[in-house]
Protein backbone atom coordinates (compact mmCIF):
# COMPACT_ATOMS: atom_id res chain seq x y z
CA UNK A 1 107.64 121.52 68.03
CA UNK A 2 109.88 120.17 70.47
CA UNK A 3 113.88 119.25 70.74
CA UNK A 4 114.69 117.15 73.34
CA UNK A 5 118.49 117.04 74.89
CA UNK A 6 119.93 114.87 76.56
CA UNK A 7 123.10 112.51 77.30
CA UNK A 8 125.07 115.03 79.36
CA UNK A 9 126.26 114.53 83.06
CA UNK A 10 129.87 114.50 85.17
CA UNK A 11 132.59 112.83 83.25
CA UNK A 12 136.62 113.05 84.39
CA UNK A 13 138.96 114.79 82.18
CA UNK A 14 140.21 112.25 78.88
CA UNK A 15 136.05 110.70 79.30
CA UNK A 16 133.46 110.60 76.84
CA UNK A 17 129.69 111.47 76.37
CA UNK A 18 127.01 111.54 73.69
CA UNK A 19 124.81 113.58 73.57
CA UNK A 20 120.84 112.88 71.95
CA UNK A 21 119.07 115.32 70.27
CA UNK A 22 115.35 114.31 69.53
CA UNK A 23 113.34 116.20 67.51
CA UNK A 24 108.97 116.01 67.86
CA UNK A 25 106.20 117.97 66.38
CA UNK A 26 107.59 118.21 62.81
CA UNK A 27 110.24 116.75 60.79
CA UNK A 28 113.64 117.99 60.04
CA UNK A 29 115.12 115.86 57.71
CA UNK A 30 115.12 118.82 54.71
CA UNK A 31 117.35 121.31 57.74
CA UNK A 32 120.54 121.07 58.67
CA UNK A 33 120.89 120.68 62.71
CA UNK A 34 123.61 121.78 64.86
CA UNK A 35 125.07 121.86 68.20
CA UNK A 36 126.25 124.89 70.01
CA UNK A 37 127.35 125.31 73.81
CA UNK A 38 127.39 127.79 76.40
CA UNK A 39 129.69 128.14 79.71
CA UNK A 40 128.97 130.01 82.81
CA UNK A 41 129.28 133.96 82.20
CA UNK A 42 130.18 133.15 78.72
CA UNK A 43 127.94 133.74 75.54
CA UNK A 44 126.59 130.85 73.72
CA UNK A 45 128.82 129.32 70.89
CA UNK A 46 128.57 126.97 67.85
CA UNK A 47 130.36 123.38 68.14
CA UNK A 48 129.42 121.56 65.69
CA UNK A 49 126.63 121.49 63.12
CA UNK A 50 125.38 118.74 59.87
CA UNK A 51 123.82 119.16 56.64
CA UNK A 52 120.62 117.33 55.92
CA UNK A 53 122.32 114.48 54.20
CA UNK A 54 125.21 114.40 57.05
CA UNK A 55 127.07 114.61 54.00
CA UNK A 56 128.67 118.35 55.36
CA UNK A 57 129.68 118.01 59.18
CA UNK A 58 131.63 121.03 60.66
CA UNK A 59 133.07 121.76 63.82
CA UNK A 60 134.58 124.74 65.97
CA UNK A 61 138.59 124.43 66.06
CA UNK A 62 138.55 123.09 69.90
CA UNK A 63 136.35 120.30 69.23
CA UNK A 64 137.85 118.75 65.72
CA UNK A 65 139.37 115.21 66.47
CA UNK A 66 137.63 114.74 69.48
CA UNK A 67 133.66 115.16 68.60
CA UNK A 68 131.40 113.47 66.01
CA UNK A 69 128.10 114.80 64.68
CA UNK A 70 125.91 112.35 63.15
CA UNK A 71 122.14 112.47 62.78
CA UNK A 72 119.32 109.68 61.95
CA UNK A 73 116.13 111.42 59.85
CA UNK A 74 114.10 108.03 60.31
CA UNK A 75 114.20 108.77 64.12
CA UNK A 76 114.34 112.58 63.98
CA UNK A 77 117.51 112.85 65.88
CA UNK A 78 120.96 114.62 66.12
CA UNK A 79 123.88 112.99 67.95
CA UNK A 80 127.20 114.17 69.50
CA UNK A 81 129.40 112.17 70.57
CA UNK A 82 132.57 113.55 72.53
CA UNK A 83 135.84 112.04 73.26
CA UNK A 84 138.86 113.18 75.45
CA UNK A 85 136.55 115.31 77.26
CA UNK A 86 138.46 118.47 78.90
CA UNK A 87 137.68 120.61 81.62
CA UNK A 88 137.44 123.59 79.12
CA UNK A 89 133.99 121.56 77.51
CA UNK A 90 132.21 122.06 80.61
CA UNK A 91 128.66 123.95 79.81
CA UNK A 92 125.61 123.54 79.03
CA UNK A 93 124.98 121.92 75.25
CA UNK A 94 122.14 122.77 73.29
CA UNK A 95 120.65 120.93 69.55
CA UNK A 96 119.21 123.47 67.30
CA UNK A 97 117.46 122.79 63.81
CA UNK A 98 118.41 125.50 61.33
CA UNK A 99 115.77 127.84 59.99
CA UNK A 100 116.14 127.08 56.24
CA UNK A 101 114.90 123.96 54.77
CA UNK A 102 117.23 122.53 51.61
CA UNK A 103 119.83 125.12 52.49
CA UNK A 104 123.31 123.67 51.61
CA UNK A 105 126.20 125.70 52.58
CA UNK A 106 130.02 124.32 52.30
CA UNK A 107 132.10 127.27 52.90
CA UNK A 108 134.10 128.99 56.14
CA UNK A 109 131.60 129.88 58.77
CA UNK A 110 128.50 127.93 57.23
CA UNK A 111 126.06 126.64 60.06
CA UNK A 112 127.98 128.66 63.03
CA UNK A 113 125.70 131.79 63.93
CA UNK A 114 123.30 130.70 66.65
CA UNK A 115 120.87 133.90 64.85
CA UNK A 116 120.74 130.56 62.17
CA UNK A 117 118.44 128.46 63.83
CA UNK A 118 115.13 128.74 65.11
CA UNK A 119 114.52 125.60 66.77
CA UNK A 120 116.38 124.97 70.33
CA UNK A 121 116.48 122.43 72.75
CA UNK A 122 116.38 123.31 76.79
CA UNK A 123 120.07 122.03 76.70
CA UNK A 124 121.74 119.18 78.81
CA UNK A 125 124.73 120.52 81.30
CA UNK A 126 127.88 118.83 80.74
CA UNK A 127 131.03 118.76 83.72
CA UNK A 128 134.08 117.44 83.03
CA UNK A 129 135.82 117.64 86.38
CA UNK A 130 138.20 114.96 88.07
């Protein structure tokens, strides 16, 4: 089983990226995915994570109104897409596939512990520098 990252590079501050997640080995329609980032000396931290359905999307505070979390089950993949990019997004971005299969969860704090998923992806580094 295999995640596979990608989309990241050097984008100026205000820029945009997206981000591919794609997933191989097994499918992952029936788990919710996620994305979750980690910065130099800094531990790693959720960003933004989707129910099976995409009908639940939630994001960290910093990255509301500026990222979008989508997935596509016939291709097995997770999307981010980021907008107004800022020097404080620069790390390294990693997909993860959550543990549980058909596990809903709509409240504060659903999806966000990275001890939640057991699937990663090696990560794709994202700069935003001028």
């Amino acid at each position: 089983v295999q995640l596979q990252a990608s989309g990241g590079g050097l984008a100026q501050p205000g820029g945009s990226l997206r981000l591919s997640c794609v997933a191989s080995g097994r499918t992952f329609s029936d788990n919710a995915l996620g994305w979750f980032r980690q910065a130099p000396g800094k531990e790693r931290e959720f960003v933004a994570a989707i129910s099976q359905t995409g009908l639940i999307a939630r994001y960290v505070e910093a990255a509301k109104g500026r990222s979008t979390i989508s997935r596509d089950n016939v291709k097995n993949a997770l999307y981010l897409q980021m907008n107004s990019l800022k020097p404080e997004d620069t790390a390294v971005y990693y997909c993860a596939a959550h543990s549980r299969r058909d596990y809903y969860c709509a409240g504060d704090g659903c999806y966000e512990r990275v001890d939640e998923y057991n699937y990663w992806g090696q990560g794709t580094l994202v700069t935003v520098s001028s």
